[in-house]
Protein backbone atom coordinates (compact mmCIF):
# COMPACT_ATOMS: atom_id res chain seq x y z
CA UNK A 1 -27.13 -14.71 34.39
CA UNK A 2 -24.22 -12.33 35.16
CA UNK A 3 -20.58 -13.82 34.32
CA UNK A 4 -17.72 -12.26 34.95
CA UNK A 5 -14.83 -12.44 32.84
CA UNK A 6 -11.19 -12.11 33.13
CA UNK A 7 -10.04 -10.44 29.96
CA UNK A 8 -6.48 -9.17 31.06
CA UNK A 9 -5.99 -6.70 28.19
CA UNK A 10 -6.50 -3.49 30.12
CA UNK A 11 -4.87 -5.10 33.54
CA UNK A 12 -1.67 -5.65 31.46
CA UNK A 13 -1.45 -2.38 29.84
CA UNK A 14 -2.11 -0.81 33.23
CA UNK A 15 0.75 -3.08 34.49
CA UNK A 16 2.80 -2.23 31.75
CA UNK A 17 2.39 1.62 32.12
CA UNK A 18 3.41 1.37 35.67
CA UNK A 19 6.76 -0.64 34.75
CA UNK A 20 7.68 1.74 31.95
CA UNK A 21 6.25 5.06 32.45
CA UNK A 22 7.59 8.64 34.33
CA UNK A 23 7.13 7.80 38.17
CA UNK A 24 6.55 11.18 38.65
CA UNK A 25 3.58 10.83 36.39
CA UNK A 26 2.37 7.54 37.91
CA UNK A 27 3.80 4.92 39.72
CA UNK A 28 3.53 2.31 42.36
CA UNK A 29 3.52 3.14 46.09
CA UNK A 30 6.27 1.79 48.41
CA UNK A 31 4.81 -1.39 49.04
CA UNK A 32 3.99 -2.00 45.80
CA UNK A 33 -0.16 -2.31 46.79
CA UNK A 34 -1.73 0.49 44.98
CA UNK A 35 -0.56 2.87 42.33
CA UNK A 36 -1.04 6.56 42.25
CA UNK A 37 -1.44 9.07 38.93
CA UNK A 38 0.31 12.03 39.72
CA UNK A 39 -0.70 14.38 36.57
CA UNK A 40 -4.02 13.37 35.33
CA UNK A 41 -3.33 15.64 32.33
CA UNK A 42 0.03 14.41 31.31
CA UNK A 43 -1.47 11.21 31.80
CA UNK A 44 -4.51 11.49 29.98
CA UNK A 45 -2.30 12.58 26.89
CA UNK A 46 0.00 9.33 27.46
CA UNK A 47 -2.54 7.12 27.92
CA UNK A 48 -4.18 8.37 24.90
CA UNK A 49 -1.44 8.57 22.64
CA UNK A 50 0.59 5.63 23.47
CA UNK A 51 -1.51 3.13 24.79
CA UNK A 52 -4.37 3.48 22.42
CA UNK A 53 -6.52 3.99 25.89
CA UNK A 54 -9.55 6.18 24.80
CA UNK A 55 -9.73 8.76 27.90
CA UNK A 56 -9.18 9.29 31.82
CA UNK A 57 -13.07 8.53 32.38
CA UNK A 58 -12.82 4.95 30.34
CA UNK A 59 -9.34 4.30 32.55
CA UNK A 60 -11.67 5.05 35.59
CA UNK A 61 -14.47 3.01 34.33
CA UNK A 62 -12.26 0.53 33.58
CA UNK A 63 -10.54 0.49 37.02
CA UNK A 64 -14.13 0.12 38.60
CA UNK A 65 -15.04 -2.94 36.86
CA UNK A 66 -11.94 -4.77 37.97
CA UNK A 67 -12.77 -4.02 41.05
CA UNK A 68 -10.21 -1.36 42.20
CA UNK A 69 -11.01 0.85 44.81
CA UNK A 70 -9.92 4.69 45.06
CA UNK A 71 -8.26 5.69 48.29
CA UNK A 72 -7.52 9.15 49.69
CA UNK A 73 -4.00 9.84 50.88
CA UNK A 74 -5.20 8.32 54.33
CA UNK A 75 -5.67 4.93 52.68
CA UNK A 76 -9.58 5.41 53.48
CA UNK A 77 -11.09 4.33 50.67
CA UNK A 78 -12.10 7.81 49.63
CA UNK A 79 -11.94 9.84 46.79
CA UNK A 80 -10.68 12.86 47.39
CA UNK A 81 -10.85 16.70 45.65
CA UNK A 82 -13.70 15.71 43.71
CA UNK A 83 -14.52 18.85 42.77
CA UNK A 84 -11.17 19.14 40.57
CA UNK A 85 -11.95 17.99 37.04
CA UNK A 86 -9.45 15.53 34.62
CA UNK A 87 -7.75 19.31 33.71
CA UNK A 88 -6.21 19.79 36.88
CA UNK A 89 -3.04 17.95 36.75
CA UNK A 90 -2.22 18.73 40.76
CA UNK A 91 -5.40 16.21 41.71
CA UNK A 92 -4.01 12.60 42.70
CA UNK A 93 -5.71 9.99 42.39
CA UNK A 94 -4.31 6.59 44.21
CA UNK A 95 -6.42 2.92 43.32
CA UNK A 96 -6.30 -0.28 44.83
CA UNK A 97 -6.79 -4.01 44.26
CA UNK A 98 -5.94 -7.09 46.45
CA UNK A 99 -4.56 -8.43 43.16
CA UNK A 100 -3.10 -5.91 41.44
CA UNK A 101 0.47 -6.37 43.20
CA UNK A 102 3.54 -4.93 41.98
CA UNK A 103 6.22 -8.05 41.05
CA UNK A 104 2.87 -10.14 40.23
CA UNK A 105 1.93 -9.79 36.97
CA UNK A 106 0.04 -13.27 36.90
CA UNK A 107 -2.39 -12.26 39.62
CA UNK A 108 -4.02 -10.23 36.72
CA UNK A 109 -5.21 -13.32 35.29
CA UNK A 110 -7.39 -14.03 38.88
CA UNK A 111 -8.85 -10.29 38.48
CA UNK A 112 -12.79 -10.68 37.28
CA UNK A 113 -14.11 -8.02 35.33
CA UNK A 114 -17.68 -6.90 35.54
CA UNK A 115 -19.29 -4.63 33.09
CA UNK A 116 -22.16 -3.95 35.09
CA UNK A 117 -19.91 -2.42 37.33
CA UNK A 118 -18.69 0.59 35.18
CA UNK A 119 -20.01 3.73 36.21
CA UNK A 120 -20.62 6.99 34.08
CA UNK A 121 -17.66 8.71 33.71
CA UNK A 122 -17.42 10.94 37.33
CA UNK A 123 -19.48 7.94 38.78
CA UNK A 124 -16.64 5.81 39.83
CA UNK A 125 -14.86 8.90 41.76
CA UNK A 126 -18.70 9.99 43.38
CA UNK A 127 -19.40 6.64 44.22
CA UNK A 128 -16.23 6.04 46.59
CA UNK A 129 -17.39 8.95 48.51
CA UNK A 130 -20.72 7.56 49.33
């Protein structure tokens, strides 16, 4: 029987980051739709050290089993630059979710999560491209 859950822990502190943190480490788009990191490696470290998050792969995992989707910078649904690893803080990486809406924060609460759905930790980023 496979049951999905809405625990809202991560969704919040993903909200939370985006409310509080450097914009020119991660922010919102315009529309407030998707959200994009701009320095996986600065946020890796803030992630890590301030929001008790264990790592940019679990973040990923954890996007994928809320159901977010990675889009290239053509809104495609894409990853893109795969080849550049979590080191390489040039590599954007943009996500979307119908629910995860900037100015909503109790749309989190209608977000399932599905832990069959979490990939190894590349798997997520390999997967969109397929």
């Amino acid at each position: 029987m496979d049951v999905l859950t809405s625990d809202t822990r991560f969704l919040r502190k993903v909200y939370l980051i985006l409310v509080k943190e450097d914009p020119a480490i991660v922010s919102w788009d315009a529309a407030g739709r998707s959200f994009s990191i701009f320095n996986t490696a600065l946020f890796q470290k803030l992630i890590k050290s301030k929001y008790h998050l264990s790592s940019l792969c679990t973040f990923r995992q954890n996007l994928q089993a809320h159901g977010f989707i990675e889009i290239d910078s053509h809104g495609n649904g894409a990853a893109g630059n795969l080849e550049l690893g979590e080191d390489n803080a040039a590599a954007t990486e943009t996500y979307y979710h119908q629910l995860f809406v900037k100015g909503h924060p109790e749309y989190l609460e209608k977000i399932p999560f599905d832990p069959h759905m979490k990939a190894a930790c590349y798997g997520f980023r390999n997967a969109s491209r397929s």
